[in-house]
N, C-alpha and C. Protein backbone atom coordinates (compact mmCIF):
# COMPACT_ATOMS: atom_id res chain seq x y z
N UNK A 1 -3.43 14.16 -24.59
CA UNK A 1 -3.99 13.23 -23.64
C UNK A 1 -3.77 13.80 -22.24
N UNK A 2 -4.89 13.48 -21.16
CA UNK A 2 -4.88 14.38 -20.13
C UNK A 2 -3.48 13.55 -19.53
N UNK A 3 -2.71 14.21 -18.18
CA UNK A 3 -2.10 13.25 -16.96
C UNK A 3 -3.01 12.38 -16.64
N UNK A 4 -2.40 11.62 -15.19
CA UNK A 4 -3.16 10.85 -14.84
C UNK A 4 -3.89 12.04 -13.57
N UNK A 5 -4.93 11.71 -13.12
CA UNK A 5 -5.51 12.69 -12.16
C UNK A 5 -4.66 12.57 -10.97
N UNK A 6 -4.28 14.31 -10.34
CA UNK A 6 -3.50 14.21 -9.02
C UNK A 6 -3.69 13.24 -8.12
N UNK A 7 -4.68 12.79 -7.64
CA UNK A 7 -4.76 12.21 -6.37
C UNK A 7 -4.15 10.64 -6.72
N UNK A 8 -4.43 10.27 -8.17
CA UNK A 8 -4.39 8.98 -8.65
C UNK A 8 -2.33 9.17 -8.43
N UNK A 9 -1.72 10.30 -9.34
CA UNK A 9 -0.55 10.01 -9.42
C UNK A 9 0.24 9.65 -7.96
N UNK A 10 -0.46 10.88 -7.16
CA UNK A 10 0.23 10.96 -5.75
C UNK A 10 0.25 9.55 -5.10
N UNK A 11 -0.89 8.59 -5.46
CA UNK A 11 -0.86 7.71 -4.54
C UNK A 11 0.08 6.42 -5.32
N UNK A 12 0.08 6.54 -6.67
CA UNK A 12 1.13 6.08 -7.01
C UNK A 12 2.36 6.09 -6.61
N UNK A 13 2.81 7.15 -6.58
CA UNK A 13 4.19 7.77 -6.43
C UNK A 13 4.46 7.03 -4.80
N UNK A 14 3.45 6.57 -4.11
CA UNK A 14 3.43 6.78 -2.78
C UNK A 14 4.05 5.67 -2.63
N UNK A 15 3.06 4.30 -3.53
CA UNK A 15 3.86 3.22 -3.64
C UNK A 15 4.94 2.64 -4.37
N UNK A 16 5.64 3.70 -5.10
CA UNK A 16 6.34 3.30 -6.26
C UNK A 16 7.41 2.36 -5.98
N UNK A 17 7.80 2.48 -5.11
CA UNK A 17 8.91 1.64 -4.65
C UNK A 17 8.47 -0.16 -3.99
N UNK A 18 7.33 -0.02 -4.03
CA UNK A 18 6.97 -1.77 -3.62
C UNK A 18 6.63 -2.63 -4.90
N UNK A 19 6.18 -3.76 -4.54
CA UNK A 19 5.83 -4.36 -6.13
C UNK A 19 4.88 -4.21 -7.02
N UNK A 20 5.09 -4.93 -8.19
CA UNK A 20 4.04 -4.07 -8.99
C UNK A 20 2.64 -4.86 -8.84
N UNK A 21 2.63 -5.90 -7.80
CA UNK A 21 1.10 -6.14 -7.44
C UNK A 21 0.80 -5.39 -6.90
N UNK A 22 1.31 -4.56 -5.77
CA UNK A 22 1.06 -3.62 -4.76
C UNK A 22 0.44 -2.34 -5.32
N UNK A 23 1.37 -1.76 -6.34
CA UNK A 23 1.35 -0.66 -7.11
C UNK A 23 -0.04 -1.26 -7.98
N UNK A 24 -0.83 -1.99 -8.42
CA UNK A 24 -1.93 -2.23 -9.06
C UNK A 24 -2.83 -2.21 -8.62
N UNK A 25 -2.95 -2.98 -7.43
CA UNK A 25 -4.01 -2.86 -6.65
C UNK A 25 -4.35 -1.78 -6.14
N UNK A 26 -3.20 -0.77 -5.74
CA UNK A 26 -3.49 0.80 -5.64
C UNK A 26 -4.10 1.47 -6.69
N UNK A 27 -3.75 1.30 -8.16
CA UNK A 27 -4.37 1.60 -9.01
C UNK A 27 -5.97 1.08 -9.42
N UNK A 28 -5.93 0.29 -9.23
CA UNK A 28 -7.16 -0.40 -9.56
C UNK A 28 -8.41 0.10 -8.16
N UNK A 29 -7.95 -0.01 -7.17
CA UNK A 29 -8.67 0.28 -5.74
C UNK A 29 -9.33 1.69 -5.94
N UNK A 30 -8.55 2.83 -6.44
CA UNK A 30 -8.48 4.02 -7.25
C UNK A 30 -9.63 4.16 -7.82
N UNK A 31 -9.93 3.17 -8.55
CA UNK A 31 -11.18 3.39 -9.99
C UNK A 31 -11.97 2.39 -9.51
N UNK A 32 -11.88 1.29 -8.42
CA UNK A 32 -13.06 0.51 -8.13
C UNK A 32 -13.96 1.24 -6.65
N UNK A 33 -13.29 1.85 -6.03
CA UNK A 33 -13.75 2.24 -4.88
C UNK A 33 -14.08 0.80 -4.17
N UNK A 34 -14.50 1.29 -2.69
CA UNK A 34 -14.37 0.04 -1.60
C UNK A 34 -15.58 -0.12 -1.25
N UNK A 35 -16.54 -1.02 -0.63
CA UNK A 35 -17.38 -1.43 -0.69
C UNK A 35 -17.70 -2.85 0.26
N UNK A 36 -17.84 -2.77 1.29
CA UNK A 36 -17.78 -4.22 2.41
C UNK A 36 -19.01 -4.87 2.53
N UNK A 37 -20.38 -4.41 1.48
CA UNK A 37 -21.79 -5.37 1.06
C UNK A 37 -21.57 -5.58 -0.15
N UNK A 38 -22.13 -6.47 -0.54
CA UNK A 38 -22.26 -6.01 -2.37
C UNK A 38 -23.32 -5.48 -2.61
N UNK A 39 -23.21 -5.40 -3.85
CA UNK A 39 -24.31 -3.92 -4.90
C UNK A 39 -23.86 -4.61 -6.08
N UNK A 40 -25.01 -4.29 -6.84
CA UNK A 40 -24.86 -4.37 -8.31
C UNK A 40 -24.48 -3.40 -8.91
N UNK A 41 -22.93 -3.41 -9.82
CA UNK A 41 -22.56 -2.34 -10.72
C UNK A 41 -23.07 -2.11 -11.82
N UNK A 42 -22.19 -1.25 -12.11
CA UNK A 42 -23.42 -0.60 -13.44
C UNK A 42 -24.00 -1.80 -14.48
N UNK A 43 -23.42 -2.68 -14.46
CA UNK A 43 -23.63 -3.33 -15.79
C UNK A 43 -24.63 -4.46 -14.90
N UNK A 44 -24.83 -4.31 -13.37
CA UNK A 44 -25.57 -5.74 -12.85
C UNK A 44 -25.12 -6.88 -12.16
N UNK A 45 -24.07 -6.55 -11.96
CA UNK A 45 -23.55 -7.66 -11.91
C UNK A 45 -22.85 -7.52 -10.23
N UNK A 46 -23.02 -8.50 -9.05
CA UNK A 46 -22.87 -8.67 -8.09
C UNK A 46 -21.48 -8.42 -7.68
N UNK A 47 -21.19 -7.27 -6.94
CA UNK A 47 -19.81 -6.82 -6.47
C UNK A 47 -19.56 -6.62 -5.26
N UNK A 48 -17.87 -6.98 -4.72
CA UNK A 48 -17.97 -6.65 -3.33
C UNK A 48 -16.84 -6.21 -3.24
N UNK A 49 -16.30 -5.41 -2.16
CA UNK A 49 -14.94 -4.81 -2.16
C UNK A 49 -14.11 -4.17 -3.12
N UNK A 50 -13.33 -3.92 -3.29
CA UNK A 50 -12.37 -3.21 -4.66
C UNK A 50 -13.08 -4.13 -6.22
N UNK A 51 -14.33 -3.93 -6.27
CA UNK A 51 -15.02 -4.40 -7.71
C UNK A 51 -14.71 -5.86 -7.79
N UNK A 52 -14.68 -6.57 -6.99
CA UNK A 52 -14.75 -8.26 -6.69
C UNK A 52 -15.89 -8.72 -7.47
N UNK A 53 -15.88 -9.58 -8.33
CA UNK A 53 -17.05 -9.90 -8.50
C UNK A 53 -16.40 -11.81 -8.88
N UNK A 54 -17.84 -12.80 -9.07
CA UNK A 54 -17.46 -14.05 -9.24
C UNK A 54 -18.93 -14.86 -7.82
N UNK A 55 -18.45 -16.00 -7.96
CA UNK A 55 -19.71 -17.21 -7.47
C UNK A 55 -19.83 -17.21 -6.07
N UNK A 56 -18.44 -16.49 -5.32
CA UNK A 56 -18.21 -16.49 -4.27
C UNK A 56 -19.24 -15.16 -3.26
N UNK A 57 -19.77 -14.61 -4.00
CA UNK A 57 -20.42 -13.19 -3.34
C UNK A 57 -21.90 -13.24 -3.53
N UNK A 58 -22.49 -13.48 -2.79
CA UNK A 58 -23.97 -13.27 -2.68
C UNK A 58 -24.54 -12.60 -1.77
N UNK A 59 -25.49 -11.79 -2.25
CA UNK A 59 -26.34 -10.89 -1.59
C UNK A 59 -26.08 -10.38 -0.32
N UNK A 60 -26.14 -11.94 0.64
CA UNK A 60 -25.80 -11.53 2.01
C UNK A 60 -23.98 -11.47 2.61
N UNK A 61 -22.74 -11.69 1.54
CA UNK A 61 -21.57 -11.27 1.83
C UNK A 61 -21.02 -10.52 2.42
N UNK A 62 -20.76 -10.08 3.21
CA UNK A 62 -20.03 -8.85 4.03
C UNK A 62 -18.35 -9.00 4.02
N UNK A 63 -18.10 -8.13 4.07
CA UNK A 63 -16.00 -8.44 3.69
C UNK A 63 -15.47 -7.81 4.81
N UNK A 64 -14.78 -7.65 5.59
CA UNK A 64 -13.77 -6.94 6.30
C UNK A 64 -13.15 -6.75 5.60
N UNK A 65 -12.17 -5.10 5.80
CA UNK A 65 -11.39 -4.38 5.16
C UNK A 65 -10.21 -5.66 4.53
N UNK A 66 -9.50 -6.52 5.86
CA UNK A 66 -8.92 -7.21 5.45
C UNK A 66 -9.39 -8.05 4.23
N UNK A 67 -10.42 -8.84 4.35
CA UNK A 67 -10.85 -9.56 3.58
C UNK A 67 -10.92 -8.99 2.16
N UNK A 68 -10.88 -7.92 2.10
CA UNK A 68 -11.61 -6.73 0.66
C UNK A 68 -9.69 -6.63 0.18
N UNK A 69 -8.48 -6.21 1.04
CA UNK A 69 -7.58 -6.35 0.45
C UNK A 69 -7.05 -7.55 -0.11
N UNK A 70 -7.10 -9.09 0.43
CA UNK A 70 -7.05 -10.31 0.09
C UNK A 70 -7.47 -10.71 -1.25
N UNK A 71 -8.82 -10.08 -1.37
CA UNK A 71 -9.46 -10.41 -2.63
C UNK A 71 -8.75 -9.39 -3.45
N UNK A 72 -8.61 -8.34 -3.46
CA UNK A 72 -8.06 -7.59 -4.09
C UNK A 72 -6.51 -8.16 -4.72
N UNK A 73 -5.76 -8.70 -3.44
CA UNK A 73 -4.73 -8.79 -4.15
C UNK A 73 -4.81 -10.72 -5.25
N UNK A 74 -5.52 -11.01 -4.46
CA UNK A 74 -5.70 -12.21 -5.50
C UNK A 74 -6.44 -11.87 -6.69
N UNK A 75 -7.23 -11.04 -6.81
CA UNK A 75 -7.68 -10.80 -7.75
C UNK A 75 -6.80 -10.26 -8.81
N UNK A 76 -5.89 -9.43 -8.75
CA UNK A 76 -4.42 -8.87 -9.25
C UNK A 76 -3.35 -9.81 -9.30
N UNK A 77 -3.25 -10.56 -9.03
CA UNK A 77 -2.52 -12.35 -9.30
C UNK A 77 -2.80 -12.70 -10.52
N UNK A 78 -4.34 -13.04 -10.04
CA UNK A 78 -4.68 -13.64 -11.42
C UNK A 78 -4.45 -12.96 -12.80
N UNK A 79 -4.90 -11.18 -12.64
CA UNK A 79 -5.00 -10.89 -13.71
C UNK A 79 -3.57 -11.06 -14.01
N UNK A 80 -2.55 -10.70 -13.43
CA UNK A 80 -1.41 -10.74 -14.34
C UNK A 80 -0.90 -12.22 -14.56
N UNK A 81 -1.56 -12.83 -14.21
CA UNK A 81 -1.68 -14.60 -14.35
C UNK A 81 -1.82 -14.36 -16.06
N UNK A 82 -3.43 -13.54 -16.08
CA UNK A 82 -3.80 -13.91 -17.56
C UNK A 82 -2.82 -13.26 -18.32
N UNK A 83 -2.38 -12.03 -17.69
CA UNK A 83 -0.83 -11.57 -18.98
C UNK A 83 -0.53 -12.06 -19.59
N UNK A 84 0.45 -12.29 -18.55
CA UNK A 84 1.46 -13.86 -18.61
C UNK A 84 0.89 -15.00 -19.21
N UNK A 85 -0.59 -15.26 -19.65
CA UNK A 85 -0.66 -16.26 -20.52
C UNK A 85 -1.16 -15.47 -21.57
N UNK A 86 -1.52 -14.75 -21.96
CA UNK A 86 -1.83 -14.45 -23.59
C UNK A 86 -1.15 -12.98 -24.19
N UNK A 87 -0.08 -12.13 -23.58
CA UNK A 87 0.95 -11.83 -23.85
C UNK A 87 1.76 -11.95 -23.87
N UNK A 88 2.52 -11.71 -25.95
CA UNK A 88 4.11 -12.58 -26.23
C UNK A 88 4.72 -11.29 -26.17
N UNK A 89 4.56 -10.28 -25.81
CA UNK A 89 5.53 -9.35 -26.24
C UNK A 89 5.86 -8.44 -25.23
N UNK A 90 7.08 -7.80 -24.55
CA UNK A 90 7.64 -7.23 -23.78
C UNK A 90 6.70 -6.13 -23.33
N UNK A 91 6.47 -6.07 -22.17
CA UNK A 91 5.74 -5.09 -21.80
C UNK A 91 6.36 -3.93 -20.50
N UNK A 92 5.99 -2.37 -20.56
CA UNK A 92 6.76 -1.89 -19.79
C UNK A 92 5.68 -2.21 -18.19
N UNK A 93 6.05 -1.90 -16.92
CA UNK A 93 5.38 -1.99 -15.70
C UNK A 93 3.73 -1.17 -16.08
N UNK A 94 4.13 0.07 -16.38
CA UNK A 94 2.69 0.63 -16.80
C UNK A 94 1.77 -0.27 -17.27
N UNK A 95 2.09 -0.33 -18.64
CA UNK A 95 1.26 -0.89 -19.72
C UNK A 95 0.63 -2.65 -18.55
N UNK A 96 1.94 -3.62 -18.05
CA UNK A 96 1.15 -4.39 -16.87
C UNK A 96 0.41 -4.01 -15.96
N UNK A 97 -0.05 -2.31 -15.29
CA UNK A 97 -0.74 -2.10 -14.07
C UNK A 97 -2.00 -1.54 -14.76
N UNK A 98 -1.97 -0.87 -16.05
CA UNK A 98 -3.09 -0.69 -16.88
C UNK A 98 -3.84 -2.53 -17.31
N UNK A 99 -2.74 -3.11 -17.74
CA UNK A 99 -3.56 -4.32 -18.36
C UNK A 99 -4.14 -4.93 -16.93
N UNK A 100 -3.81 -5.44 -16.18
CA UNK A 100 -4.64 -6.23 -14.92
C UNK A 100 -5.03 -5.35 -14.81
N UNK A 101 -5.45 -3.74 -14.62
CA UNK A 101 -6.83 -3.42 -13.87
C UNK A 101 -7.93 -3.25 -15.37
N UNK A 102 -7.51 -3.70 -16.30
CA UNK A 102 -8.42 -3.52 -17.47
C UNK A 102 -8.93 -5.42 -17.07
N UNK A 103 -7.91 -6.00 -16.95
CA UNK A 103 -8.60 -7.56 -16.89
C UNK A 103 -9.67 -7.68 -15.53
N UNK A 104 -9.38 -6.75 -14.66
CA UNK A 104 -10.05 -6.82 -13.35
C UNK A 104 -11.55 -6.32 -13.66
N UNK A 105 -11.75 -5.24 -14.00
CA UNK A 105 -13.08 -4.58 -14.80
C UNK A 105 -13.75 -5.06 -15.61
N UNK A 106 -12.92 -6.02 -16.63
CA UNK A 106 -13.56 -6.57 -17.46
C UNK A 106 -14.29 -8.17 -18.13
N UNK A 107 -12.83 -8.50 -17.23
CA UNK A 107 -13.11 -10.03 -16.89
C UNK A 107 -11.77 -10.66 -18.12
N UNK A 108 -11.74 -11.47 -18.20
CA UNK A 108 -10.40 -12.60 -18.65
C UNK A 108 -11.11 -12.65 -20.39
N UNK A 109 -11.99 -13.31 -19.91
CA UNK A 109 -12.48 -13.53 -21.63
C UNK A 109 -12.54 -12.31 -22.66
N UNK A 110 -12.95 -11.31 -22.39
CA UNK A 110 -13.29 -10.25 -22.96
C UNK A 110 -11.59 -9.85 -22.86
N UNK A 111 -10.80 -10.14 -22.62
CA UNK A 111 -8.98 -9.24 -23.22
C UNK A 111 -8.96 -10.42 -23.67
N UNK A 112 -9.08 -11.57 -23.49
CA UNK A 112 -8.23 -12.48 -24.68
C UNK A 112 -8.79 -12.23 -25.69
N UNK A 113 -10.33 -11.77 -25.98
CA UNK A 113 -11.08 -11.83 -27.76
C UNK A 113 -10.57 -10.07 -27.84
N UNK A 114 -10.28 -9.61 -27.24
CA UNK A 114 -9.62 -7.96 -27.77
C UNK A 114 -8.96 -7.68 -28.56
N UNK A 115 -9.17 -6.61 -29.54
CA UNK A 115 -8.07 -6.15 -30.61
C UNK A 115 -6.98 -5.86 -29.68
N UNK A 116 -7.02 -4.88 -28.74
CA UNK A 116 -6.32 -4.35 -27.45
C UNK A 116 -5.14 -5.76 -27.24
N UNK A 117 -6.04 -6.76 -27.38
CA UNK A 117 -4.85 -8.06 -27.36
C UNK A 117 -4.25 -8.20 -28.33
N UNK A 118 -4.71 -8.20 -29.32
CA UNK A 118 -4.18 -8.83 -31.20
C UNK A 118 -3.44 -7.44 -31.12
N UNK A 119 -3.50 -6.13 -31.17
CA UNK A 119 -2.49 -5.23 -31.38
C UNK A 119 -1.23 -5.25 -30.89
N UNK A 120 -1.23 -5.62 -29.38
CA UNK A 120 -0.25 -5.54 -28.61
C UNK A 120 0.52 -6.29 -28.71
N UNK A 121 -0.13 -7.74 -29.04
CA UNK A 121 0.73 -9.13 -29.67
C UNK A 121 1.19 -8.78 -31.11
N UNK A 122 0.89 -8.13 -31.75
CA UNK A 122 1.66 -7.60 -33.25
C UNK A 122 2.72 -6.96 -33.19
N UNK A 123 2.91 -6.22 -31.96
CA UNK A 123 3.80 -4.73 -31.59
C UNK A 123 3.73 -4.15 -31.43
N UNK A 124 2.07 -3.59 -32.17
CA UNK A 124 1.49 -2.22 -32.26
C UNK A 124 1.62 -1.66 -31.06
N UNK A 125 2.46 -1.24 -30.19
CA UNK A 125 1.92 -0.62 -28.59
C UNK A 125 1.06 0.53 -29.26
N UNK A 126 1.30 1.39 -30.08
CA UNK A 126 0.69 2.63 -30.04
C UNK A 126 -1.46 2.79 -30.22
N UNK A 127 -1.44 1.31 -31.36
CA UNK A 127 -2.42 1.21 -31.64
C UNK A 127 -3.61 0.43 -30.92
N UNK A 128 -2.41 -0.04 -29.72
CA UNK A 128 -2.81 -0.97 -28.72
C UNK A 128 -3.36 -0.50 -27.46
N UNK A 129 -2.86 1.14 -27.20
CA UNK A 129 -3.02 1.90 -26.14
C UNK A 129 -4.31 2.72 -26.89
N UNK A 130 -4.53 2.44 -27.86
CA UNK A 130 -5.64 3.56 -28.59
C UNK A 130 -6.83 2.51 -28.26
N UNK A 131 -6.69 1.32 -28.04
CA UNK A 131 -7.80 0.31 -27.59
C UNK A 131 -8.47 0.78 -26.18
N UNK A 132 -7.62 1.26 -25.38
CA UNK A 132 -8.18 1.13 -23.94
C UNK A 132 -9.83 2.33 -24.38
N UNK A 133 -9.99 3.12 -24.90
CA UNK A 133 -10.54 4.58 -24.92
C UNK A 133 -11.98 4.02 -26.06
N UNK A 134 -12.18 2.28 -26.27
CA UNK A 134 -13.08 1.71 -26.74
C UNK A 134 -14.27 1.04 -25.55
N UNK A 135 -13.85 0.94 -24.53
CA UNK A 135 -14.15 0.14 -23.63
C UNK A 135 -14.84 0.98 -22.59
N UNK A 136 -15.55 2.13 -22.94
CA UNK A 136 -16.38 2.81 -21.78
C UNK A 136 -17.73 3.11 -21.79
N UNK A 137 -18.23 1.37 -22.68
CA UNK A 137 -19.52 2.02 -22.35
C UNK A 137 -19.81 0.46 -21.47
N UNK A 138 -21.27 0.66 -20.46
CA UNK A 138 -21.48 -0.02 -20.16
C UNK A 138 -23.34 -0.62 -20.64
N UNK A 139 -23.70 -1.62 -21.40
CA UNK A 139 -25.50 -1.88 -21.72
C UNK A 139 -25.59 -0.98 -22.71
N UNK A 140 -24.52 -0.13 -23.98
CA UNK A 140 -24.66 0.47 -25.22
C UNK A 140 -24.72 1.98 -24.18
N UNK A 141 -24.23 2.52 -22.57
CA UNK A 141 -24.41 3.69 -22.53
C UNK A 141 -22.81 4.44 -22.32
N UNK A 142 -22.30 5.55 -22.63
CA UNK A 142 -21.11 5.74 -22.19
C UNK A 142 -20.62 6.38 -20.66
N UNK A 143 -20.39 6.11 -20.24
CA UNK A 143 -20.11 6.09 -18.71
C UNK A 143 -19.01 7.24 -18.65
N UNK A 144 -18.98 8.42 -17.71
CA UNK A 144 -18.28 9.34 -17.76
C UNK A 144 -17.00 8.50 -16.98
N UNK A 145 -17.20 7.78 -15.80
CA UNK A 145 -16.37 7.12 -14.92
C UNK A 145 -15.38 6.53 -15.66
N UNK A 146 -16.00 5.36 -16.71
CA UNK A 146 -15.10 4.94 -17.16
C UNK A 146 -14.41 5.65 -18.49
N UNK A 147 -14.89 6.51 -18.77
CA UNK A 147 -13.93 7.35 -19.84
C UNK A 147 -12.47 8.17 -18.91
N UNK A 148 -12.70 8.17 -17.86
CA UNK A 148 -12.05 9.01 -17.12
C UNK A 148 -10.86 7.92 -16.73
N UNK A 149 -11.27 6.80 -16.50
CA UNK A 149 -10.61 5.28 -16.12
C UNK A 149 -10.05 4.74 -17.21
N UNK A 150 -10.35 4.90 -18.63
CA UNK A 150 -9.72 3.79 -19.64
C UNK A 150 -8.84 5.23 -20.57
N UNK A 151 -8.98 6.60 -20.05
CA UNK A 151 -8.01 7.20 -19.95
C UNK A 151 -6.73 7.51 -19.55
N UNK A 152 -6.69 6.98 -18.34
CA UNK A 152 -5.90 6.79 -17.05
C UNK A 152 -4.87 5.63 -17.71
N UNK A 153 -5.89 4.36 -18.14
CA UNK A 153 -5.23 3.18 -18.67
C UNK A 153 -4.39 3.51 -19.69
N UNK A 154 -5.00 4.39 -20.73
CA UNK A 154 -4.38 4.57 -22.17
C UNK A 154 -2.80 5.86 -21.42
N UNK A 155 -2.80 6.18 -20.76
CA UNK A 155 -2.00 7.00 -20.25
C UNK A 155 -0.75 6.04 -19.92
N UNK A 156 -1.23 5.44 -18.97
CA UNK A 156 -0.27 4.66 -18.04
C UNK A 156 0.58 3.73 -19.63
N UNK A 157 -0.14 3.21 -20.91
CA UNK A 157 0.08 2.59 -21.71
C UNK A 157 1.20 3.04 -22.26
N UNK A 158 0.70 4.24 -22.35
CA UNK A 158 1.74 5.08 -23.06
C UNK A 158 3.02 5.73 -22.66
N UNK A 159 2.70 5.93 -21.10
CA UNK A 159 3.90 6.74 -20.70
C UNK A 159 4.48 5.77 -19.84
N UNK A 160 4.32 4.75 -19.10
CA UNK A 160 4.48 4.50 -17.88
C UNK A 160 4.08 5.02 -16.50
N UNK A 161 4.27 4.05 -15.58
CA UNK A 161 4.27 4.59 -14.20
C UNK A 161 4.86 6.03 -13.93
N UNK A 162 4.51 7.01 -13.16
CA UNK A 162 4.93 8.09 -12.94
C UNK A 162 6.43 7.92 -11.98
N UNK A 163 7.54 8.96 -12.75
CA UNK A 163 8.84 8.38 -11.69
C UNK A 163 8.94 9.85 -10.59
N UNK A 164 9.56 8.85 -9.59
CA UNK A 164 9.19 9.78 -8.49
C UNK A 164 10.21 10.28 -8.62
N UNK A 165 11.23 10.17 -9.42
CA UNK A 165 12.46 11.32 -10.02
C UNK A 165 12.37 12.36 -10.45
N UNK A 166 11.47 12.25 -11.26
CA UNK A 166 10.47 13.53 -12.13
C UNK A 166 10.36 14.30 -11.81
N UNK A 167 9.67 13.71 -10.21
CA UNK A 167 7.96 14.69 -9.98
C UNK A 167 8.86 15.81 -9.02
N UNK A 168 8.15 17.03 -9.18
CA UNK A 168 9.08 17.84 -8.17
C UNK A 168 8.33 17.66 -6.82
């Protein structure tokens, strides 16, 4: 399995020491890129800032940077909101900064009906991190982006956060 890509680890490492909302939203910001109009992403669907999407964004939305981190970090609330409600089983920081930016991409409903969920709630971590590397296509096409992204995830699953002890 590849690392995580340099620029991705470095900026990890950068925040490693703040919380792990902080450290997610860095991750996630990473693979959503920024964006202060919305656009429709690949799949259509109305986005604004770090991959915001929901009732609140229409056509004519504009975000300030501030505004784009706000949403961002509420948006990373919630997901580990949904964790915290439909995971029973101990999880390391990784495997939480992979799961909210998989709930952020994907939406709430779609991880609660997940094997990715039913594995992880069994124990399976191993078979549970083999879930993320299902999830890259978008309308039946496979998306290089997100193979590169639910790689990253299955990484972080597996190894954890990168320690800045490690790294030389």
């Amino acid at each position: 399995m590849p690392p995580l890509p340099d620029p991705l680890r470095k900026k990890l490492l950068a925040v490693s020491g703040a919380g792990l909302l902080t450290i997610a939203a860095c991750y996630t910001a990473f693979w959503e890129g920024h964006a202060l109009q919305p656009y429709a992403d690949s799949g259509g669907v109305l986005t604004v800032c770090y991959g915001h999407t929901g009732g609140d964004i229409t056509p004519e939305t504009t975000q300030t940077p501030a505004q784009c981190e706000a949403l961002l970090a509420a948006d990373m609330r919630q997901a580990f909101a949904v964790i915290d409600q439909h995971v029973t089983v101990p999880l390391s920081d990784g495997q939480r900064v992979a799961l909210a930016a998989f709930i952020h991409n994907l939406g709430s409903g779609a991880f609660a009906r997940s094997t990715l969920l039913k594995r992880l709630n069994a124990g399976d971590i191993p078979a549970a991190c083999d879930e993320f590397r299902r999830w890259v296509k978008v309308k039946g096409v496979t998306l290089n982006g997100l193979v590169n992204r639910r790689a990253a995830d299955e990484w972080l699953c597996r190894h954890g956060l990168p320690d800045p002890e490690a790294t030389p």
